[in-house]
Each structure stands twice: as structure tokens, then as C-alpha cells.
C-alpha atoms as a PDB file:
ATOM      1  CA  UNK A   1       0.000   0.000   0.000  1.00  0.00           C
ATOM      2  CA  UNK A   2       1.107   3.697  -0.705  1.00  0.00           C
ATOM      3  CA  UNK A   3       1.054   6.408   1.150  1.00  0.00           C
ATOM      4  CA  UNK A   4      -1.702   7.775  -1.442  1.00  0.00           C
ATOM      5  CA  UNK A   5      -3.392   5.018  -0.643  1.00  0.00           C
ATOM      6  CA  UNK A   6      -3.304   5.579   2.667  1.00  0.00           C
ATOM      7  CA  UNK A   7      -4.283   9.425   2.530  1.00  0.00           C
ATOM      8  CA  UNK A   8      -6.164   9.526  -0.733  1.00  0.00           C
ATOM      9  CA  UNK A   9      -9.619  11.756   0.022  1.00  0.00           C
ATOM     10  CA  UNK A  10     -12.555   9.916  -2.515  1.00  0.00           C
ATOM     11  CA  UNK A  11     -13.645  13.627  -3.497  1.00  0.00           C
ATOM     12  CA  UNK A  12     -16.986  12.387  -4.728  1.00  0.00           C
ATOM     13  CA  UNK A  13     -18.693   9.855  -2.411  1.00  0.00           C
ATOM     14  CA  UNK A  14     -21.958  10.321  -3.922  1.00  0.00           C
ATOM     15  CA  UNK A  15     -20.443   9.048  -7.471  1.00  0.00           C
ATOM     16  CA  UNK A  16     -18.966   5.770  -5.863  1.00  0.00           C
ATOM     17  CA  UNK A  17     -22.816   5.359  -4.006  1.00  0.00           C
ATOM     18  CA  UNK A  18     -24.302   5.743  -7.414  1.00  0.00           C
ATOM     19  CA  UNK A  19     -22.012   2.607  -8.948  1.00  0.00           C
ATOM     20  CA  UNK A  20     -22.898   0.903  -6.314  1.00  0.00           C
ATOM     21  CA  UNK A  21     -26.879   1.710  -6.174  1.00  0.00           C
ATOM     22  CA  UNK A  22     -26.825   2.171 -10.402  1.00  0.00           C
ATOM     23  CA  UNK A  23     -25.664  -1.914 -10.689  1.00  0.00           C
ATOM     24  CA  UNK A  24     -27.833  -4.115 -12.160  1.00  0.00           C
ATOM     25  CA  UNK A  25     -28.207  -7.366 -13.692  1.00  0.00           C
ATOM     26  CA  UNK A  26     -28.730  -5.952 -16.946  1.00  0.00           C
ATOM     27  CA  UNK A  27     -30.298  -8.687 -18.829  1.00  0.00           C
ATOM     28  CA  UNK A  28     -30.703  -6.366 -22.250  1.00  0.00           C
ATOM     29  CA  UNK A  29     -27.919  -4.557 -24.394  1.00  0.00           C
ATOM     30  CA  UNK A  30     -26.564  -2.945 -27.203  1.00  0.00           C
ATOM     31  CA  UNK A  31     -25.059  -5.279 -29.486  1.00  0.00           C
ATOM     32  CA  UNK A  32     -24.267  -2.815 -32.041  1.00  0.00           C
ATOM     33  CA  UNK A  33     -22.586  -0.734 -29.564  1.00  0.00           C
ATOM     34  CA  UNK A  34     -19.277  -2.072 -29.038  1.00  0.00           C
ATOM     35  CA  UNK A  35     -16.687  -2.097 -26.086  1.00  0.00           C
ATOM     36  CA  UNK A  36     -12.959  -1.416 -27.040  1.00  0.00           C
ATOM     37  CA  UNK A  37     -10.307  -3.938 -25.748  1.00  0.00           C
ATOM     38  CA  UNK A  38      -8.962  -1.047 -23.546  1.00  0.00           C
ATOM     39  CA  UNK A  39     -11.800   0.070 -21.966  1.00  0.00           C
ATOM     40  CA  UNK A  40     -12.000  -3.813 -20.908  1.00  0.00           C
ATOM     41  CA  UNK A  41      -9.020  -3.423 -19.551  1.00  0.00           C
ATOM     42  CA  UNK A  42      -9.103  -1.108 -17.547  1.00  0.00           C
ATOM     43  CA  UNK A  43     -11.935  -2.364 -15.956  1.00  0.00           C
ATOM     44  CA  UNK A  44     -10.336  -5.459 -15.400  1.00  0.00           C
ATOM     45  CA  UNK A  45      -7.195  -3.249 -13.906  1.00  0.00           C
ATOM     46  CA  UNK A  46      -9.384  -1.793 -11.135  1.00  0.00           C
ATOM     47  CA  UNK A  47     -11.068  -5.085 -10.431  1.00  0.00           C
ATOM     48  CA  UNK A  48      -7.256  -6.511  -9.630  1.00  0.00           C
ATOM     49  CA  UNK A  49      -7.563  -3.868  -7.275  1.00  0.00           C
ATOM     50  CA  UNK A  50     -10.007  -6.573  -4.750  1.00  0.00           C
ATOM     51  CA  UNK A  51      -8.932  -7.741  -2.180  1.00  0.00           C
ATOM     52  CA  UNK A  52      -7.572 -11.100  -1.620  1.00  0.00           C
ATOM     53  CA  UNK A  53      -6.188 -13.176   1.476  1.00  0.00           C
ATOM     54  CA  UNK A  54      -2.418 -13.789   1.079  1.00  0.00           C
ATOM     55  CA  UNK A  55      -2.522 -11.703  -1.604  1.00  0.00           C
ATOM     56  CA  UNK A  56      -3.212 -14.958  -3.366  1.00  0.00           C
ATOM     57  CA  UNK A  57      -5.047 -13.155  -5.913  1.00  0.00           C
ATOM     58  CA  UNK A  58      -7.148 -16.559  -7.224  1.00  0.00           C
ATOM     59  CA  UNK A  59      -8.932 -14.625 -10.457  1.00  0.00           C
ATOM     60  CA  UNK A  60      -8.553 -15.946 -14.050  1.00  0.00           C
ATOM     61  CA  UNK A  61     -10.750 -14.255 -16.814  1.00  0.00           C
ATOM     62  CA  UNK A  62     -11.400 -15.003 -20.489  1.00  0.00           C
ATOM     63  CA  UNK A  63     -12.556 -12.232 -22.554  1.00  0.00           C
ATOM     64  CA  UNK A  64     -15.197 -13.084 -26.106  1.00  0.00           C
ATOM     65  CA  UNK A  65     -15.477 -10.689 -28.159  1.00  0.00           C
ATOM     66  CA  UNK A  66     -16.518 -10.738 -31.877  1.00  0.00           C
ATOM     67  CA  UNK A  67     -16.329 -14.270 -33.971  1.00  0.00           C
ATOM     68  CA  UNK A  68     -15.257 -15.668 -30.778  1.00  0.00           C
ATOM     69  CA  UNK A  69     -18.131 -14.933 -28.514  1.00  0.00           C
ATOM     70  CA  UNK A  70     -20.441 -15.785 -31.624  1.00  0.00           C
ATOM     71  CA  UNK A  71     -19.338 -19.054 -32.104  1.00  0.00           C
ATOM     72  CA  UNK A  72     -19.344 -19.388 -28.309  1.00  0.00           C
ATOM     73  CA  UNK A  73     -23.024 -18.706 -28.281  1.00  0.00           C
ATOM     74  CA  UNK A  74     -24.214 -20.657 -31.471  1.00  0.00           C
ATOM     75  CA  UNK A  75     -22.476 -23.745 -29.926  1.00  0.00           C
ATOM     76  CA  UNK A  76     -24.270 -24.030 -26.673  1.00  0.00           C
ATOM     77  CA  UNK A  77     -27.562 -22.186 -27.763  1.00  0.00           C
ATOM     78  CA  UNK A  78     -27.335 -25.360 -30.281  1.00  0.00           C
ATOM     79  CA  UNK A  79     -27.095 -27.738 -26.832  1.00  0.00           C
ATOM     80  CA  UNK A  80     -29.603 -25.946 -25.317  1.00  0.00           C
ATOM     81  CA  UNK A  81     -31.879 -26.757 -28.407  1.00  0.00           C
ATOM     82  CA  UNK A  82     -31.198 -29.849 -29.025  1.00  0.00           C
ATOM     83  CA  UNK A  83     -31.513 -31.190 -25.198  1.00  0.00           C
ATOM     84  CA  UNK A  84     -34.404 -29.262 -23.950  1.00  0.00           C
ATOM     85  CA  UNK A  85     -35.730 -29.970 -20.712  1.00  0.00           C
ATOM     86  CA  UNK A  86     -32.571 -31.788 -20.607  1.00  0.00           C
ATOM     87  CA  UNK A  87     -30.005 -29.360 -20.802  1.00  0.00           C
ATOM     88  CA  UNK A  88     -29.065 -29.321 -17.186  1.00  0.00           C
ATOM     89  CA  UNK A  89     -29.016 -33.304 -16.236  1.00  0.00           C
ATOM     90  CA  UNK A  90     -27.123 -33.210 -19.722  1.00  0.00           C
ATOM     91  CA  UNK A  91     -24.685 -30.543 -19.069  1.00  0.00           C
ATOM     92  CA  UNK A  92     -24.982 -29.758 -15.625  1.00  0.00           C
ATOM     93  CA  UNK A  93     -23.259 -27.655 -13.052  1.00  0.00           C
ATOM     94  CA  UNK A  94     -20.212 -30.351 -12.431  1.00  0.00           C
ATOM     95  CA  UNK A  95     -18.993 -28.157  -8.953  1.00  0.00           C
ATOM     96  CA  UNK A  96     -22.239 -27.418  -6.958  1.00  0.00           C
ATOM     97  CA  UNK A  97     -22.757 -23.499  -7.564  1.00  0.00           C
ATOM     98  CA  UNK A  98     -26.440 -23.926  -6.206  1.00  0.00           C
ATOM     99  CA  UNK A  99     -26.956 -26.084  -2.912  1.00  0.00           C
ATOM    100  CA  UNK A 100     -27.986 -29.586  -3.341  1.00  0.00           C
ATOM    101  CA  UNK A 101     -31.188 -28.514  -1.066  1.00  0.00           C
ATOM    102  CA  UNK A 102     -32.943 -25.749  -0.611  1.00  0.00           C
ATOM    103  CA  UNK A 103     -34.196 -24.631   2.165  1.00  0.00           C
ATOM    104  CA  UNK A 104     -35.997 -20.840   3.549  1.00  0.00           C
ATOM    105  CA  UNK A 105     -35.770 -18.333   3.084  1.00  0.00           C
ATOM    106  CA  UNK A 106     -33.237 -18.404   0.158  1.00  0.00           C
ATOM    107  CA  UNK A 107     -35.509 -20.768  -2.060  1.00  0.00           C
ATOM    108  CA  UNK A 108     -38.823 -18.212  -1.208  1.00  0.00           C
ATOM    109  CA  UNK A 109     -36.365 -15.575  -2.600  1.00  0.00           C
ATOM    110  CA  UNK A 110     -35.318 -17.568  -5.720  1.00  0.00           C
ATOM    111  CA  UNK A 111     -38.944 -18.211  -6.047  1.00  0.00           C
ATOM    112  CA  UNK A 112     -40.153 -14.709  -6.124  1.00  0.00           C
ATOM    113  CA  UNK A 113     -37.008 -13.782  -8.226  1.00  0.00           C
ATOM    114  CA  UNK A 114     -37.953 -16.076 -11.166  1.00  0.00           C
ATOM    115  CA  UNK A 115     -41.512 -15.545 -10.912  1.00  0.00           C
ATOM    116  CA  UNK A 116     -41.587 -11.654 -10.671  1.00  0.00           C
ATOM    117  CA  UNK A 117     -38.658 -11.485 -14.029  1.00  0.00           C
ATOM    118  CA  UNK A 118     -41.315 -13.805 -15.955  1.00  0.00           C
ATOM    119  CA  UNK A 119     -44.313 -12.129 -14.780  1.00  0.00           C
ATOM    120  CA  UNK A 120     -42.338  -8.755 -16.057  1.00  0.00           C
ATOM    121  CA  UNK A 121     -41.738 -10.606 -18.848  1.00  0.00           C
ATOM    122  CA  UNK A 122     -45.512 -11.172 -20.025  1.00  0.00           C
ATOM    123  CA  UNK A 123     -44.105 -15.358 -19.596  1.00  0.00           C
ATOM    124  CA  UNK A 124     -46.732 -17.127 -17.630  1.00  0.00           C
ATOM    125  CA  UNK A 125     -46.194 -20.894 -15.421  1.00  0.00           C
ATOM    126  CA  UNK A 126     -46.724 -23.244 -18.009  1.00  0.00           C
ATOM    127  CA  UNK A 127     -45.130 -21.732 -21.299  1.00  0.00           C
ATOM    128  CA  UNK A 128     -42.140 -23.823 -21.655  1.00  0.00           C
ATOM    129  CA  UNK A 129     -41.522 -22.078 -25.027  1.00  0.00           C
ATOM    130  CA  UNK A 130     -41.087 -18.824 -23.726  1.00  0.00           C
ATOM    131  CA  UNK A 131     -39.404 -19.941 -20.739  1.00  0.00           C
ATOM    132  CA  UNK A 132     -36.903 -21.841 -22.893  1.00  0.00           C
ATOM    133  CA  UNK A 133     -35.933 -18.718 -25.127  1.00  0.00           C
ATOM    134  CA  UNK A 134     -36.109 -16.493 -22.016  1.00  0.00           C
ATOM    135  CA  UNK A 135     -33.361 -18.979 -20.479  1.00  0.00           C
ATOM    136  CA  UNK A 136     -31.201 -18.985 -23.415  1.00  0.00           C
ATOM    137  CA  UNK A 137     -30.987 -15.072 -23.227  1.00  0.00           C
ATOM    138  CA  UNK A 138     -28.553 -15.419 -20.836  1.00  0.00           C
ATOM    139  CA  UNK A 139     -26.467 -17.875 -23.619  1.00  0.00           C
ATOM    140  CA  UNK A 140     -26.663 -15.000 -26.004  1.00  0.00           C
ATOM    141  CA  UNK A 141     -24.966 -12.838 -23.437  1.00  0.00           C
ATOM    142  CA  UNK A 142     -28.851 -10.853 -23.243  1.00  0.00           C
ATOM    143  CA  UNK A 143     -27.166  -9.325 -26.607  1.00  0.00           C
ATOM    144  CA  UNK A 144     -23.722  -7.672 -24.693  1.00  0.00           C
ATOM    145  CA  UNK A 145     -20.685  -7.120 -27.320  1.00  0.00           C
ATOM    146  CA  UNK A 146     -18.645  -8.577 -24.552  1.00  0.00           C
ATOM    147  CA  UNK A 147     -18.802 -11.984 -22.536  1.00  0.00           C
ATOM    148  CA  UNK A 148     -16.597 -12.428 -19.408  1.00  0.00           C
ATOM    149  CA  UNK A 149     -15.564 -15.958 -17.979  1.00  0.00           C
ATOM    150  CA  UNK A 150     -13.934 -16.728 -14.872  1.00  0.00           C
ATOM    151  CA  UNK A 151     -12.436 -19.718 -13.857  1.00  0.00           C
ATOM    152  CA  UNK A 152     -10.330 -20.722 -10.745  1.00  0.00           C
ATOM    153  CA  UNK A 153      -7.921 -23.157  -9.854  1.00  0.00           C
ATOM    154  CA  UNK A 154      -9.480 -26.313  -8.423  1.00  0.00           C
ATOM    155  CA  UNK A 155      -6.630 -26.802  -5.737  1.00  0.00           C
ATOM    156  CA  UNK A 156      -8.254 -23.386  -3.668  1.00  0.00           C
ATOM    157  CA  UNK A 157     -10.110 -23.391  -1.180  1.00  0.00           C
ATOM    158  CA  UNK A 158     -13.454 -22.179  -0.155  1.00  0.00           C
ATOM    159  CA  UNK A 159     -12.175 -18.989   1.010  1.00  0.00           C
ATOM    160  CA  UNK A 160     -10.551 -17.680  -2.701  1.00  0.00           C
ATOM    161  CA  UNK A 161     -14.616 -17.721  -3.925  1.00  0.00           C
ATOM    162  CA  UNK A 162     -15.263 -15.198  -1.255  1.00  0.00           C
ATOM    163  CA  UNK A 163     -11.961 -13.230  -2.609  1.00  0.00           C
ATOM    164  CA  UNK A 164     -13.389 -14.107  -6.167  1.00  0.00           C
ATOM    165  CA  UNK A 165     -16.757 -12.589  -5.511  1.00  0.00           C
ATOM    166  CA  UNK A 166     -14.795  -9.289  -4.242  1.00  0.00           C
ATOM    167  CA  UNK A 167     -13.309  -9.228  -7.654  1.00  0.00           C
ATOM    168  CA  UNK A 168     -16.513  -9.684  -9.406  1.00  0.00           C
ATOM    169  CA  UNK A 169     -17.960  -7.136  -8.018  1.00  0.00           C
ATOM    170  CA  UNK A 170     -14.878  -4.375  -7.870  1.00  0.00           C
ATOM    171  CA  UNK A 171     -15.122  -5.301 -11.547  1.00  0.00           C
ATOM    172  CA  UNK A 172     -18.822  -4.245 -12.183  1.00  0.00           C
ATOM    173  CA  UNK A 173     -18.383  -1.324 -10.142  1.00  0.00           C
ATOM    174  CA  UNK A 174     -15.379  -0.207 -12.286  1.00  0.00           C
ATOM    175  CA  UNK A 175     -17.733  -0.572 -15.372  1.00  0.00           C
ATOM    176  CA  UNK A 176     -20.196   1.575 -13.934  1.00  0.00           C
ATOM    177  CA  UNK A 177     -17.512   4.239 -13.415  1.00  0.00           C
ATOM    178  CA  UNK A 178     -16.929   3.863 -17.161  1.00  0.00           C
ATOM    179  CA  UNK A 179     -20.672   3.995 -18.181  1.00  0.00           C
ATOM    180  CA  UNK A 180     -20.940   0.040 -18.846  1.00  0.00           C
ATOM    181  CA  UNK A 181     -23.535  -2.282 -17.036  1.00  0.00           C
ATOM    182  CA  UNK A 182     -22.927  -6.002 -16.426  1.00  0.00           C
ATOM    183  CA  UNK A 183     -24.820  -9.457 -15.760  1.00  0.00           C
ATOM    184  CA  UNK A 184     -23.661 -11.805 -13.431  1.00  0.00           C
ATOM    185  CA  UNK A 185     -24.541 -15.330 -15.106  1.00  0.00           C
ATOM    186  CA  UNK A 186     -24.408 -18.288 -13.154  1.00  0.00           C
ATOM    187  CA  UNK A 187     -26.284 -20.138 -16.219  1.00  0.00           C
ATOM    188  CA  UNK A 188     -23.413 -20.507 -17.586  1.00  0.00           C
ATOM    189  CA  UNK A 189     -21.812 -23.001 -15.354  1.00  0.00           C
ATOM    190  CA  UNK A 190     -24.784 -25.467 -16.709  1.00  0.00           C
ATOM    191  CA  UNK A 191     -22.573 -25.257 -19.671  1.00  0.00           C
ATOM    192  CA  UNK A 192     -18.817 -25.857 -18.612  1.00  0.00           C
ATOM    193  CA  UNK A 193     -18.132 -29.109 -19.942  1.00  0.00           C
ATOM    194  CA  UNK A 194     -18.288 -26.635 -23.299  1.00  0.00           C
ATOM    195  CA  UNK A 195     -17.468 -23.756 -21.922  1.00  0.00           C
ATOM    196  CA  UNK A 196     -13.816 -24.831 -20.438  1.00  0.00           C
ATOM    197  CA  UNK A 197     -12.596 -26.594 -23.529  1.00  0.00           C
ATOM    198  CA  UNK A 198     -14.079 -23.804 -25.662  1.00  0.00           C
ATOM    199  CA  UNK A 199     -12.085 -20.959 -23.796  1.00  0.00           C
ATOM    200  CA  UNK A 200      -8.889 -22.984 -23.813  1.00  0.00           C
ATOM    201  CA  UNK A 201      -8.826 -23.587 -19.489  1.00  0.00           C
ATOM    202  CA  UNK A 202      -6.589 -25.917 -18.158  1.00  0.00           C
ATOM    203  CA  UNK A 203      -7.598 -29.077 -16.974  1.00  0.00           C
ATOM    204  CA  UNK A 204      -6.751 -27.875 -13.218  1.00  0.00           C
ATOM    205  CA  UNK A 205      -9.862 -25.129 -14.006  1.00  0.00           C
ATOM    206  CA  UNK A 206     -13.087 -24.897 -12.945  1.00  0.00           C
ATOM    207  CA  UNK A 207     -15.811 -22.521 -14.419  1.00  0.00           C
ATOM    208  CA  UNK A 208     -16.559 -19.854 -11.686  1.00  0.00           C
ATOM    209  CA  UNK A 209     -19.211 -17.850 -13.571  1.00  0.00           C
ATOM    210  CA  UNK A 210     -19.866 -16.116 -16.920  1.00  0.00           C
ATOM    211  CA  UNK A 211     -21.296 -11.888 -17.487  1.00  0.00           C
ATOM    212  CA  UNK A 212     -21.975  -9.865 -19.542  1.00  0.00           C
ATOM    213  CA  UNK A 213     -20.770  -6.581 -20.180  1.00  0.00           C
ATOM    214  CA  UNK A 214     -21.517  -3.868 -22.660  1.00  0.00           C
ATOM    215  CA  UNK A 215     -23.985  -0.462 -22.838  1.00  0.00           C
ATOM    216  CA  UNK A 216     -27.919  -1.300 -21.250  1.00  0.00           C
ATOM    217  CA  UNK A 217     -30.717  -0.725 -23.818  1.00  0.00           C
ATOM    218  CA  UNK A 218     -32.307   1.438 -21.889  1.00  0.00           C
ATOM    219  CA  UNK A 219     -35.491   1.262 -24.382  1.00  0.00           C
ATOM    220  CA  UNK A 220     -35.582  -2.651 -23.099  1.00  0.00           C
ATOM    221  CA  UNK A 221     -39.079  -3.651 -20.632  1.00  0.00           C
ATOM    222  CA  UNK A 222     -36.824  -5.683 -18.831  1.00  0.00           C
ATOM    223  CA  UNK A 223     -34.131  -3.524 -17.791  1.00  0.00           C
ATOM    224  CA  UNK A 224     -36.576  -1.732 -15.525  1.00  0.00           C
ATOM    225  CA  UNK A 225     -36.983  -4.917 -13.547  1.00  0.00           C
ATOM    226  CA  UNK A 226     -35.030  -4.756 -10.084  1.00  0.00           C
ATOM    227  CA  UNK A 227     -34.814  -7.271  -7.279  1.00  0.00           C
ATOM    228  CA  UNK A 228     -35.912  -6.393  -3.650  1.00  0.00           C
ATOM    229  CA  UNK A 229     -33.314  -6.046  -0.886  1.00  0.00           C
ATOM    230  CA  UNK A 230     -33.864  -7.022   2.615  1.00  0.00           C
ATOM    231  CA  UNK A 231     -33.726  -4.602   5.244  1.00  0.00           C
ATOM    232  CA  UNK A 232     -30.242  -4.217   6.860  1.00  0.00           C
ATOM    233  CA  UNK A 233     -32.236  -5.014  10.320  1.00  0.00           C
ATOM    234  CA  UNK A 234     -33.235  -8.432   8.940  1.00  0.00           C
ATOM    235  CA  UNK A 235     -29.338  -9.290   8.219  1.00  0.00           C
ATOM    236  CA  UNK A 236     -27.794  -7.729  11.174  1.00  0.00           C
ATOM    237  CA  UNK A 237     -27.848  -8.562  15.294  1.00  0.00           C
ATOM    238  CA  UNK A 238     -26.021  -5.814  16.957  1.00  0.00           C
ATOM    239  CA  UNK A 239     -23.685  -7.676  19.362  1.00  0.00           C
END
């Protein structure tokens, strides 16, 4: 650490509250609006910026843009045709991002989550067909110019996911700051037995998460969707 770093004054807190209040999972964007290779990096600068214990620094990214992300996307929206309903017990999470049960209140949450997006959506219980090509938005990268995957090395532990998610999220911060919104994507570790090989990870890899990253269509329905928050009190116990 410097001694800027030590003494720096953030001259505009209210800008650094609006990156964090203004982020989104943006699940529509500008595809003909395109992202320049620096502006990516810099982002991903900043985001190396996270903290991580030991200084282990755990992060590995792989950035599509162009013919690559394309093909990317034909190739597994073609899986997720051709299986279905399938898809998942097919080419299913292989590390156990979701819990093997679920239990309250985090499955009531999911619930409402999924429910209130179709419901925004105009996609009622029932409509498989909608539900499908609603699902494979997120394979298309919801349209973004740029798709982001992160992998770790299967040898860490437990603790360099919480350092990862740190990164993740210094990362969409930073691309607020530069006028860019981002999608988190789990979906895309349904996927990693494509995924990995596709990217080029070693076999010592494993498929963290994918996003999205590029400018919101702010003419898009469902970018005005936002997920509720719980009340601090309902997370905290003042000891």
C-alpha cells in the first residue's frame, strides 16, 4: 500500500454510491454498440484492485469478443436446443454453484425472483416455449458485445470464492464508473463441460461464472426490472 493510498480523500462519495446503487443485472444490451479492448481493460485493472487473502489473488478471466463470442453462443444455444428440458441433467453444473437442497428463506427468494422477471416478462407458469428462449438469453450474453468468464484453480479453497466474488464485483463497479452495465450469469456453469474446452482452461480449471458486459438498452421492458433487498435489520444482530 502507498502512502496515497493511505491518505487519498474519494472527493466524490456520492459518485462511488451511485455505482454501487446504479448496478444491475442488466439482462438487455446494445449489441451494435461495441466495447474497445482497452476500456475492458481497464476495468479489469481496477477489479485486480479486490482484495484477496495472502494476496493470493485466485482470479482468471477469459474475454469473447466478436467471432469468438459468436461461435461461443451458437455452440451451446445449439445444446440448449437440441436437449431441452434436458439441458441441465445433460450438461450440468459439475462443482455445486447452487446447494444440493434448498431450504428458507433463500428458495422463497429464488422463487419470487424467477416468478416476478417472468411475470415482467408477459411469460406465464406453463409456457415452456417462452421460458426456454427467455433462459437462453442469458447464452446469447442478453445481446452484450462482450462476454466475461472466470475460472479458478481447483486446488483453492473455499475462502478464494469469497476473494473471487470481491473481484466480481470491484469489476462491475469499475464498469459503472466507465458507463458500462454487467450481468452476473451463473447459467453458464450449466454449460462448462463446453465452456472450459471452448475458452482454452486448463484441466486444473473450474468454471466460476460467466457476465456480460456492454452499454444497457435502456429502451428494453426488462431492464426496468429490479430485485428487492432485505432490510439491513433483517441481516444484522447488533452484538
Amino acid at each position: 500500500m502507498t502512502m496515497s493510498q493511505v491518505d487519498a480523500v474519494v472527493q466524490d462519495p456520492t459518485s462511488v454510491v451511485a455505482a454501487i446503487e446504479s448496478r444491475f443485472s442488466c439482462r438487455a444490451f446494445l449489441r451494435d454498440k461495441p466495447v474497445s479492448r482497452q476500456q475492458v481493460e481497464e476495468i479489469l485493472r481496477l477489479a485486480s484492485c479486490a482484495a484477496s487473502s495472502t494476496n493470493t489473488q485466485p482470479w482468471k478471466v477469459y474475454v469473447l469478443q466478436g467471432d469468438r463470442r459468436d461461435a461461443l453462443v451458437a455452440q451451446v444455444c445449439a445444446a440448449h436446443d437440441a436437449t431441452l428440458a434436458n439441458f441441465t441433467a445433460e450438461y450440468g453444473e459439475v462443482d455445486g454453484y447452487y446447494p444440493s437442497e434448498w431450504v428458507s428463506p433463500y428458495i422463497d427468494r429464488r422463487r419470487h425472483n424467477g416468478w416476478t422477471l417472468y411475470g415482467h416478462l408477459g411469460i406465464g407458469k406453463g409456457e415452456k416455449d417462452k421460458m426456454h428462449a427467455q433462459g437462453q438469453r442469458n447464452y446469447r450474453f442478453f445481446d452484450a458485445p462482450v462476454g466475461l468468464m472466470f475460472t479458478i484453480d481447483r486446488v483453492m479453497g473455499r475462502g478464494s470464492l469469497i476473494d473471487y466474488g470481491m473481484f466480481l464485483q470491484t469489476l462491475m463497479l469499475a464498469a459503472r464508473a466507465l458507463g458500462l452495465h454487467t450481468c452476473p450469469q451463473a447459467a453458464w456453469n450449466n454449460c462448462a463441460k463446453i465452456v472450459l474446452p471452448f475458452i482454452g482452461a486448463g484441466a486444473n480449471e473450474m468454471l466460476v461464472c460467466g457476465m456480460a458486459l456492454g452499454y444497457a438498452d435502456e429502451s428494453a421492458p426488462v431492464n426496468t426490472y429490479r430485485t428487492p433487498r432485505e432490510a439491513v435489520e433483517s441481516f444484522t444482530r447488533w452484538i
